[in-house]
C-alpha atoms as a PDB file:
ATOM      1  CA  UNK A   1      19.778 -60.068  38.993  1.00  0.00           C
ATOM      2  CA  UNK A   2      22.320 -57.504  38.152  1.00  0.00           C
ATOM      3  CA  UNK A   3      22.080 -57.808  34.688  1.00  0.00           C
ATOM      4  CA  UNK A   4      17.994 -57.446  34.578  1.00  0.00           C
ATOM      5  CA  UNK A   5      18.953 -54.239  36.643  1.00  0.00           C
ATOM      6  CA  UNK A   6      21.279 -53.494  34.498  1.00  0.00           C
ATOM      7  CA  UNK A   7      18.960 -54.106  31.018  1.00  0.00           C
ATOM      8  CA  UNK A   8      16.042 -52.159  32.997  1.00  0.00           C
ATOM      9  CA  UNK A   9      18.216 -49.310  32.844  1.00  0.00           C
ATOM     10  CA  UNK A  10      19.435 -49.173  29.599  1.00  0.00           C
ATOM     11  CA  UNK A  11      15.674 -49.590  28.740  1.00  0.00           C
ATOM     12  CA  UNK A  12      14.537 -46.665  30.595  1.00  0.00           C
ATOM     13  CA  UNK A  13      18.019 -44.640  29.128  1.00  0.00           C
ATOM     14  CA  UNK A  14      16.661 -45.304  25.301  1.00  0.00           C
ATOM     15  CA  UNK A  15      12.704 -45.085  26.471  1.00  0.00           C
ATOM     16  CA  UNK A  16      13.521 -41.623  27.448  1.00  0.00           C
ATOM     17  CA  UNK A  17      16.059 -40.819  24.485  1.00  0.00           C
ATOM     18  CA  UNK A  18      13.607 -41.692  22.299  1.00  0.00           C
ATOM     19  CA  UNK A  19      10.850 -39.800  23.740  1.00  0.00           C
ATOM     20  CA  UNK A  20      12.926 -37.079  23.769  1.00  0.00           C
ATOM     21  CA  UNK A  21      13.270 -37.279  19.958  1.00  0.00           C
ATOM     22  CA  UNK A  22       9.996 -37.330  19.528  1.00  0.00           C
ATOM     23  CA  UNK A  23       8.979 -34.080  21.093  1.00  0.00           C
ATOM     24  CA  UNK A  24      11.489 -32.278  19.313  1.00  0.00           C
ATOM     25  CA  UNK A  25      10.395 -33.687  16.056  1.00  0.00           C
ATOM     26  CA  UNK A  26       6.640 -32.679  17.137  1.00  0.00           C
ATOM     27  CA  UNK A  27       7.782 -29.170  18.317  1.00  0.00           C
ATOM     28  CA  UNK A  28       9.533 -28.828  14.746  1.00  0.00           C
ATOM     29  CA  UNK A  29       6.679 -30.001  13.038  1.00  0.00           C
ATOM     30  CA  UNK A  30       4.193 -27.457  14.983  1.00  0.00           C
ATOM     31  CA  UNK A  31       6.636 -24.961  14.272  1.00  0.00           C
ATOM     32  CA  UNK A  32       6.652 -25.507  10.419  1.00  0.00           C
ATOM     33  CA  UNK A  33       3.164 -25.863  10.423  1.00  0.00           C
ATOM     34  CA  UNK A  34       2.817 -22.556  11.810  1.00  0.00           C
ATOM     35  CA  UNK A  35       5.085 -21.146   9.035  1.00  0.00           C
ATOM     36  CA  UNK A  36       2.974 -22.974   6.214  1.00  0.00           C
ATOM     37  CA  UNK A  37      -0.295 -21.982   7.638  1.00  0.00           C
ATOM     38  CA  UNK A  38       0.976 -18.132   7.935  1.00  0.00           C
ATOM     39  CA  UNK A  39       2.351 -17.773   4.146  1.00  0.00           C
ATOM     40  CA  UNK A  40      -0.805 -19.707   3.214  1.00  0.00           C
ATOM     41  CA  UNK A  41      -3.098 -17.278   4.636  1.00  0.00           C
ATOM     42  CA  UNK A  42      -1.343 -14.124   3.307  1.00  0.00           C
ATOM     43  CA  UNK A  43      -3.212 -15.666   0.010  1.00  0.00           C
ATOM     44  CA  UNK A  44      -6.497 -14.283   1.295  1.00  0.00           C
ATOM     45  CA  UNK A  45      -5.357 -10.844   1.795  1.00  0.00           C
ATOM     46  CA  UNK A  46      -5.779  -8.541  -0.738  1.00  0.00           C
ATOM     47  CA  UNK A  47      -2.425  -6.847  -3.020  1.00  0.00           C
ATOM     48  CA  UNK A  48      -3.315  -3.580  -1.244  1.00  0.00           C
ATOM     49  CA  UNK A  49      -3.935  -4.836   1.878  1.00  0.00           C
ATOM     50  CA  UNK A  50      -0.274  -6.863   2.184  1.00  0.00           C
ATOM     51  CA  UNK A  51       1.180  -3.595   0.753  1.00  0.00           C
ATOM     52  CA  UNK A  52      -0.234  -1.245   3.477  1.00  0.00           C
ATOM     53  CA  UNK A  53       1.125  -3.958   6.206  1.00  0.00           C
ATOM     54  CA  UNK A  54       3.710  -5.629   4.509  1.00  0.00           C
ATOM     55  CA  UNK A  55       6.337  -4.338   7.371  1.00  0.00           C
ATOM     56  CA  UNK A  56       4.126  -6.267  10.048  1.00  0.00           C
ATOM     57  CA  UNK A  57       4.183  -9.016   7.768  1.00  0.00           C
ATOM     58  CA  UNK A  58       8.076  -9.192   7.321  1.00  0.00           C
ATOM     59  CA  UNK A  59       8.064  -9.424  11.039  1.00  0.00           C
ATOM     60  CA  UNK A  60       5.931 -11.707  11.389  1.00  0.00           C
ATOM     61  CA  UNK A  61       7.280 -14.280   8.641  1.00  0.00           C
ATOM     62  CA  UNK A  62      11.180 -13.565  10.117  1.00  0.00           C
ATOM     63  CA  UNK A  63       9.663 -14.804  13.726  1.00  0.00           C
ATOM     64  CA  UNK A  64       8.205 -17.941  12.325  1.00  0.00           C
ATOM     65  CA  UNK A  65      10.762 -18.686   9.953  1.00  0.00           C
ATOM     66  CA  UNK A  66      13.188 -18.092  13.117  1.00  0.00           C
ATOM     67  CA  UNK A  67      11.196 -20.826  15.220  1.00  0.00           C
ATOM     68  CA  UNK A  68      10.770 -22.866  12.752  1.00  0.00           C
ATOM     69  CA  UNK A  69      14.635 -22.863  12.333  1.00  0.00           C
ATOM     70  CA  UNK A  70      15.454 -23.142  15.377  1.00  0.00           C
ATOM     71  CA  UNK A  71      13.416 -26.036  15.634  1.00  0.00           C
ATOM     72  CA  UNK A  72      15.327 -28.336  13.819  1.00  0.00           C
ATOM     73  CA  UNK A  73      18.418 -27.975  15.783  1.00  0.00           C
ATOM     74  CA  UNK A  74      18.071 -31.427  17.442  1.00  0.00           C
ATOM     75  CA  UNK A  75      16.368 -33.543  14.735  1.00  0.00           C
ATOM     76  CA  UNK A  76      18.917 -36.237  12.896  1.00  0.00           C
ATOM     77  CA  UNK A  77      19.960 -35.467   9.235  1.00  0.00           C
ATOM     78  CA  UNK A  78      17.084 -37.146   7.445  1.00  0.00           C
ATOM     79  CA  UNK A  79      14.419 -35.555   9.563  1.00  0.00           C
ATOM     80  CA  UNK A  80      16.277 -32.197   9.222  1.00  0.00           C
ATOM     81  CA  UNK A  81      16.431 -32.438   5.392  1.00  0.00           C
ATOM     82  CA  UNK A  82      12.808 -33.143   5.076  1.00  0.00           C
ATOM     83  CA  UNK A  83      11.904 -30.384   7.223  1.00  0.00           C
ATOM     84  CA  UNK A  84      14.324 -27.714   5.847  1.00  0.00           C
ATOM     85  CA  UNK A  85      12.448 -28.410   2.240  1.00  0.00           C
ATOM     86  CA  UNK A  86       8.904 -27.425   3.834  1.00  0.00           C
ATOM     87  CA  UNK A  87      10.702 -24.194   5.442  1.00  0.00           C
ATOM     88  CA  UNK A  88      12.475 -23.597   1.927  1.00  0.00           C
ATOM     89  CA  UNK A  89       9.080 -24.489   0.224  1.00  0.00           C
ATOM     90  CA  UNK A  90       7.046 -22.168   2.464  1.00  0.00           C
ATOM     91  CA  UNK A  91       9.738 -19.495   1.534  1.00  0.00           C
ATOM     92  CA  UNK A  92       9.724 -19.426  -1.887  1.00  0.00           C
ATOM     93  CA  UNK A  93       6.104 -18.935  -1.497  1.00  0.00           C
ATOM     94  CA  UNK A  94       6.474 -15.852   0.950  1.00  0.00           C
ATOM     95  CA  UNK A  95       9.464 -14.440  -1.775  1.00  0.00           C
ATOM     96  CA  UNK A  96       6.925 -14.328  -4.441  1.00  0.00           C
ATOM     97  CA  UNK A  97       4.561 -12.360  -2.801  1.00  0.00           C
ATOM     98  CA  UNK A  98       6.724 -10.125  -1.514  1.00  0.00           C
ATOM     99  CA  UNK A  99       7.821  -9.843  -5.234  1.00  0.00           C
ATOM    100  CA  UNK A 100       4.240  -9.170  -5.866  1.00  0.00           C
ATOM    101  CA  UNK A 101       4.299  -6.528  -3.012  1.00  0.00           C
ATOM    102  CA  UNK A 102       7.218  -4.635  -4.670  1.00  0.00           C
ATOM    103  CA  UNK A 103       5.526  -4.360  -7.691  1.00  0.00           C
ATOM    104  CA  UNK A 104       2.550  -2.480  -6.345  1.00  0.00           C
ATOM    105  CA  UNK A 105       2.546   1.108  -7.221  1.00  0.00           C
ATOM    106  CA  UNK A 106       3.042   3.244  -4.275  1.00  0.00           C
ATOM    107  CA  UNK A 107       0.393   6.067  -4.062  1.00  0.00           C
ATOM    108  CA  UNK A 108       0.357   9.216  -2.111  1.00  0.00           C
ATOM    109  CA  UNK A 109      -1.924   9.272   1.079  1.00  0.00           C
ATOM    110  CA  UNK A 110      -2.418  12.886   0.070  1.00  0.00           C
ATOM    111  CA  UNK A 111      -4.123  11.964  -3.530  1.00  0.00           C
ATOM    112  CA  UNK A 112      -4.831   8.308  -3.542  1.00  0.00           C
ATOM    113  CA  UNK A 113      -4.166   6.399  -7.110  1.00  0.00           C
ATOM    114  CA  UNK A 114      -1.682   9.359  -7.664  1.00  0.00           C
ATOM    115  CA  UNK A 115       1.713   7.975  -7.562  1.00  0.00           C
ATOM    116  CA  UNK A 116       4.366   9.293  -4.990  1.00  0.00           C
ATOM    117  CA  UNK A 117       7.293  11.321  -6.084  1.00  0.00           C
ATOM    118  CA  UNK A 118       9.335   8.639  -4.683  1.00  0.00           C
ATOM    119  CA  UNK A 119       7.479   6.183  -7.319  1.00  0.00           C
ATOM    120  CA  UNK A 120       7.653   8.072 -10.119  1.00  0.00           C
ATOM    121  CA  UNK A 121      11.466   8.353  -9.504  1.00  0.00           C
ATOM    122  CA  UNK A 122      11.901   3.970  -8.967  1.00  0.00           C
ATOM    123  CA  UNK A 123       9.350   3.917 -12.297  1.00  0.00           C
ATOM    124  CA  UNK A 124      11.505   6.138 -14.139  1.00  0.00           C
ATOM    125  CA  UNK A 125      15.342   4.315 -13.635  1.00  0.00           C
ATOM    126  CA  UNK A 126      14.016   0.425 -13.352  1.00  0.00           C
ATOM    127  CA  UNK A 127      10.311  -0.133 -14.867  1.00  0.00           C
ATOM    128  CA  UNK A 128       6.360   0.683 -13.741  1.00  0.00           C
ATOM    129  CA  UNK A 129       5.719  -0.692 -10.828  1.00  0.00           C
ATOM    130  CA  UNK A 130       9.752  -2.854 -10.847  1.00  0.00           C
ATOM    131  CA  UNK A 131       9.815  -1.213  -7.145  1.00  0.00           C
ATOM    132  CA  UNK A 132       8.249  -0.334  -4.166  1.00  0.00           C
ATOM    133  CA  UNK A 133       8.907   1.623  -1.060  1.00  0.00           C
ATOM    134  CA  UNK A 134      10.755  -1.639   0.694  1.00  0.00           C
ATOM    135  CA  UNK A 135      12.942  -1.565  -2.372  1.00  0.00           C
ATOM    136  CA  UNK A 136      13.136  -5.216  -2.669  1.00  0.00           C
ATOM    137  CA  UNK A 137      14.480  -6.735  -5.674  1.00  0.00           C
ATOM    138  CA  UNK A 138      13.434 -10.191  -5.302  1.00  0.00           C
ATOM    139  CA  UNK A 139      12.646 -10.190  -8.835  1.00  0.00           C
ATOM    140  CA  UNK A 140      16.477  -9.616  -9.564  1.00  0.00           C
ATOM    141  CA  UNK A 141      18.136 -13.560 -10.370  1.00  0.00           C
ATOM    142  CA  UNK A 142      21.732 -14.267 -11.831  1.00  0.00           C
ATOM    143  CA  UNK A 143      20.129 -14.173 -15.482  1.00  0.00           C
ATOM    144  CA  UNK A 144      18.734 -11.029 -15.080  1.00  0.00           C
ATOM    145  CA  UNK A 145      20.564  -8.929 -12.974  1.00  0.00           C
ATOM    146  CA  UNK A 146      23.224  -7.834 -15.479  1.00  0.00           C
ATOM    147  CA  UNK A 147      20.200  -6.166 -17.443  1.00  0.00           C
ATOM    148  CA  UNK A 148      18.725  -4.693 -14.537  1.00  0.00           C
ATOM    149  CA  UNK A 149      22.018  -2.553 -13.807  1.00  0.00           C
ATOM    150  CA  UNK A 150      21.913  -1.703 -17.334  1.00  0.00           C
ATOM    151  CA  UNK A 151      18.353  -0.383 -17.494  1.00  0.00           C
ATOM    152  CA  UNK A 152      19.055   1.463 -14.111  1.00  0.00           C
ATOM    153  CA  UNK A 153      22.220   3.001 -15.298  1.00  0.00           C
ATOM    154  CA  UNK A 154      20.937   3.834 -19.107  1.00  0.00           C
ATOM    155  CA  UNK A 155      18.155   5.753 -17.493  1.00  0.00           C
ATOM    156  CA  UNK A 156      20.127   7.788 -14.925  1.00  0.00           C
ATOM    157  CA  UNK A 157      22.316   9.270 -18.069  1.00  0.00           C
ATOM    158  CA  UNK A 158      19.378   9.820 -19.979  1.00  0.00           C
ATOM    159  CA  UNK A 159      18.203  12.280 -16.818  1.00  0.00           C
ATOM    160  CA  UNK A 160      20.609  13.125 -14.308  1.00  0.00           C
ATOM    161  CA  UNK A 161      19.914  16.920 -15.176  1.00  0.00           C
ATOM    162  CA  UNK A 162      16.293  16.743 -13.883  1.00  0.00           C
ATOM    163  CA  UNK A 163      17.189  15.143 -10.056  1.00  0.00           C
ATOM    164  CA  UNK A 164      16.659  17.108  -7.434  1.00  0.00           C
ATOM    165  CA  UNK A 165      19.064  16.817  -4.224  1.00  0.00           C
ATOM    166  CA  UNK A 166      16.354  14.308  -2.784  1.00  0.00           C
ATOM    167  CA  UNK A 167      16.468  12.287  -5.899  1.00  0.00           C
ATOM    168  CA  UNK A 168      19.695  11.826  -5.391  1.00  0.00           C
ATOM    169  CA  UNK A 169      19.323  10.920  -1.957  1.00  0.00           C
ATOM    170  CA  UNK A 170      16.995   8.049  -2.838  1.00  0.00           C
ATOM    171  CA  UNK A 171      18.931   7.045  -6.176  1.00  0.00           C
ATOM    172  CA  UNK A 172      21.807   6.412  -3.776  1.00  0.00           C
ATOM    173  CA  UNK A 173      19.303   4.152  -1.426  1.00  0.00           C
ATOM    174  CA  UNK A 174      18.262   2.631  -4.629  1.00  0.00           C
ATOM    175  CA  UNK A 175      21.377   1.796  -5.742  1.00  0.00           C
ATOM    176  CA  UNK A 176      22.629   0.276  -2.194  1.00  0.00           C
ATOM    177  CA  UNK A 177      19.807  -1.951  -2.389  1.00  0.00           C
ATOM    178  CA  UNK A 178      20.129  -3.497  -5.904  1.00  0.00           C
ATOM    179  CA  UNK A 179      23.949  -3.915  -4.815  1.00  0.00           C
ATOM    180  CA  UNK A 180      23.017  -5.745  -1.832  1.00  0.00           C
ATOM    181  CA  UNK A 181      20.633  -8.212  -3.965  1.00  0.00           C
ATOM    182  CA  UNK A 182      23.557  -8.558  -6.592  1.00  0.00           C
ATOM    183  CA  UNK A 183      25.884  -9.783  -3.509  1.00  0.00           C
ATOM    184  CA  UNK A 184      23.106 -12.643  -3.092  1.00  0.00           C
ATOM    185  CA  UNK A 185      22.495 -13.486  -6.417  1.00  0.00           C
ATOM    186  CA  UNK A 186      26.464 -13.646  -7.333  1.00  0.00           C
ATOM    187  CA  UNK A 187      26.266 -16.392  -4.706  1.00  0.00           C
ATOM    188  CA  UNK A 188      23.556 -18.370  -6.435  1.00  0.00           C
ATOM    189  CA  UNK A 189      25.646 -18.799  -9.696  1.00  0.00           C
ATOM    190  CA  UNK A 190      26.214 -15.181 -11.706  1.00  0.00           C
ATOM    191  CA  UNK A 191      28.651 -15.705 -14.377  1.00  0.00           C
ATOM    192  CA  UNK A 192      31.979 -14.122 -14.342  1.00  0.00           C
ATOM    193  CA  UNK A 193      31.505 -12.254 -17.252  1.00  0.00           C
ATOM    194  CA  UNK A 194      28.312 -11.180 -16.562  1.00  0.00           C
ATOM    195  CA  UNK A 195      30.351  -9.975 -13.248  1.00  0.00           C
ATOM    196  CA  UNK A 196      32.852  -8.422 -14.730  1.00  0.00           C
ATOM    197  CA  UNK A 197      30.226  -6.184 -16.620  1.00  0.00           C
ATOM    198  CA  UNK A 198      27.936  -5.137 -13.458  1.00  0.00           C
ATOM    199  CA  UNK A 199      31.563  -4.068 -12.274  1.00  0.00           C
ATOM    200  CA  UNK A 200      32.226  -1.472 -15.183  1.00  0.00           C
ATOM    201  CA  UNK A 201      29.044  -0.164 -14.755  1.00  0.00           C
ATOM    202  CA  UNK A 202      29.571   0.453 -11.031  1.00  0.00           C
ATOM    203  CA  UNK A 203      33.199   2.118 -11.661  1.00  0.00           C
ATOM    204  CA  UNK A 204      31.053   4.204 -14.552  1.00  0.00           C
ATOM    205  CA  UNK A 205      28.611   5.041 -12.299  1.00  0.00           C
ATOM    206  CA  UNK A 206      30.093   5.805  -8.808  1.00  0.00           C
ATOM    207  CA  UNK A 207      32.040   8.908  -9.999  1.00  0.00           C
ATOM    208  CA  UNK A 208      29.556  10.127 -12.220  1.00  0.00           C
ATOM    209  CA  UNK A 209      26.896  10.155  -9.058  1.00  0.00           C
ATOM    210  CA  UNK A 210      29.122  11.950  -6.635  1.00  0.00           C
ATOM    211  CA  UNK A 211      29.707  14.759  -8.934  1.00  0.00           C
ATOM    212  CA  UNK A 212      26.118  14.793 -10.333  1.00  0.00           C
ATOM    213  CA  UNK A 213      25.123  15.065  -6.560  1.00  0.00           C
ATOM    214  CA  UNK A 214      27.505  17.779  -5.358  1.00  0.00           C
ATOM    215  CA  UNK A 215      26.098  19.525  -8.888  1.00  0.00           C
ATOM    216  CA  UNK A 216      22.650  19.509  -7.451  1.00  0.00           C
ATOM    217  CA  UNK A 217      23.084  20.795  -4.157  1.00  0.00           C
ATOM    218  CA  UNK A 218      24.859  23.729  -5.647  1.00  0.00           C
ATOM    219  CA  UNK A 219      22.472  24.414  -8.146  1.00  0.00           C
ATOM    220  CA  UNK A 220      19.722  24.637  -5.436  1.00  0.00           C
ATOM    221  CA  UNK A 221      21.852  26.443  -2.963  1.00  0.00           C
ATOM    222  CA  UNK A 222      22.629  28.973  -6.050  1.00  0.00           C
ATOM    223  CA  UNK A 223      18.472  29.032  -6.532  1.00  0.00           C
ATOM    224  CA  UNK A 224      17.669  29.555  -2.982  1.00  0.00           C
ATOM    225  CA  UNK A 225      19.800  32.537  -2.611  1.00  0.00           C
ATOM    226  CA  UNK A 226      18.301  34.226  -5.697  1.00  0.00           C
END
């Protein structure tokens, strides 16, 4: 009699464990689905429309992504594999069209389809349309980014003498943002002699700014006193 007590419990122990298991492998699932269903209908908005409200949408995808995350905490490996793919999968998906959102032109509000001084500035040192205001540089990979810091560091020599003060000011946030991709992308398999490169450049480059900068603010001190 002790035993079938004994057996009852054990059954109601592993009834429960496994229950258990099976809500948190439903909540995940929810939660994923959530994800999926959100990047998928970001599809039916239009490229000006995810531009204008891309900073709600960054929220939005980082709380769902979050959940979704969170979600797996509890799952065993193999569940927790298969479920990190659809969150990886989902994205990749949201990277490319934030990609896509970058490479909208900015206008100004003022004079719509004119570009923004701001715009003209991001054309001018990395490409039409490479970046936008969230200066992401999704588009920027291991294979590429050595020729990225090229382009951006050929076309500040070639006009450093036209920035004004708040060029500089936005070449520096720029610049802090296509570092801060590099420090991603070096983890996802940039050679070392690509490496060693994009660090020449920077020791080029960091000098040269600071005095360009300090140049500019004295020349338009030296105007505004004329």
């Amino acid at each position: 009699m002790r035993n079938v007590v004994k057996m009852g419990l054990f059954s109601m122990i592993v009834l429960g464990m496994t229950s258990c298991k099976n809500e948190e492998k439903e909540m995940a699932d929810k939660r994923i689905s959530e994800l999926e269903s959100y990047v998928d209908s970001l599809n039916a908005v239009s490229a000006e429309e995810r531009a204008a409200n891309w900073e709600q949408i960054a929220s939005d995808f980082d709380t769902r992504s979050a959940n979704a995350n969170d979600a797996l905490a509890n799952l065993d490996e193999s569940t927790k594999a298969t479920s990190q793919e659809k969150i990886a999968a989902s994205t990749l998906k949201y990277e490319e069209l934030k990609a896509s959102v970058a490479a909208t032109p900015a206008v100004n509000p003022i004079n719509t389809g004119t570009p923004s001084a701001n715009q003209l500035l991001r054309d001018r040192l990395f490409g039409a349309g490479k970046i936008g205001d969230d200066m992401s540089f999704a588009w920027v990979n291991k294979d590429n980014v050595l020729q990225v810091y090229e382009t951006f560091f050929q076309s500040y020599k070639d006009n450093k003498g036209d920035f004004s003060r708040e060029d500089y000011d936005e070449i520096k946030l720029m610049y802090e943002a296509l570092d801060n991709r590099k420090n991603t992308v070096e983890k996802e398999g940039l050679s070392s002699e690509d490496n060693g490169k994009i660090a020449s450049i920077k020791l080029k480059f960091g000098p040269m700014f600071k005095v360009n900068r300090i140049g500019a603010k004295s020349r338009e001190t030296a105007e505004a006193k004329e």
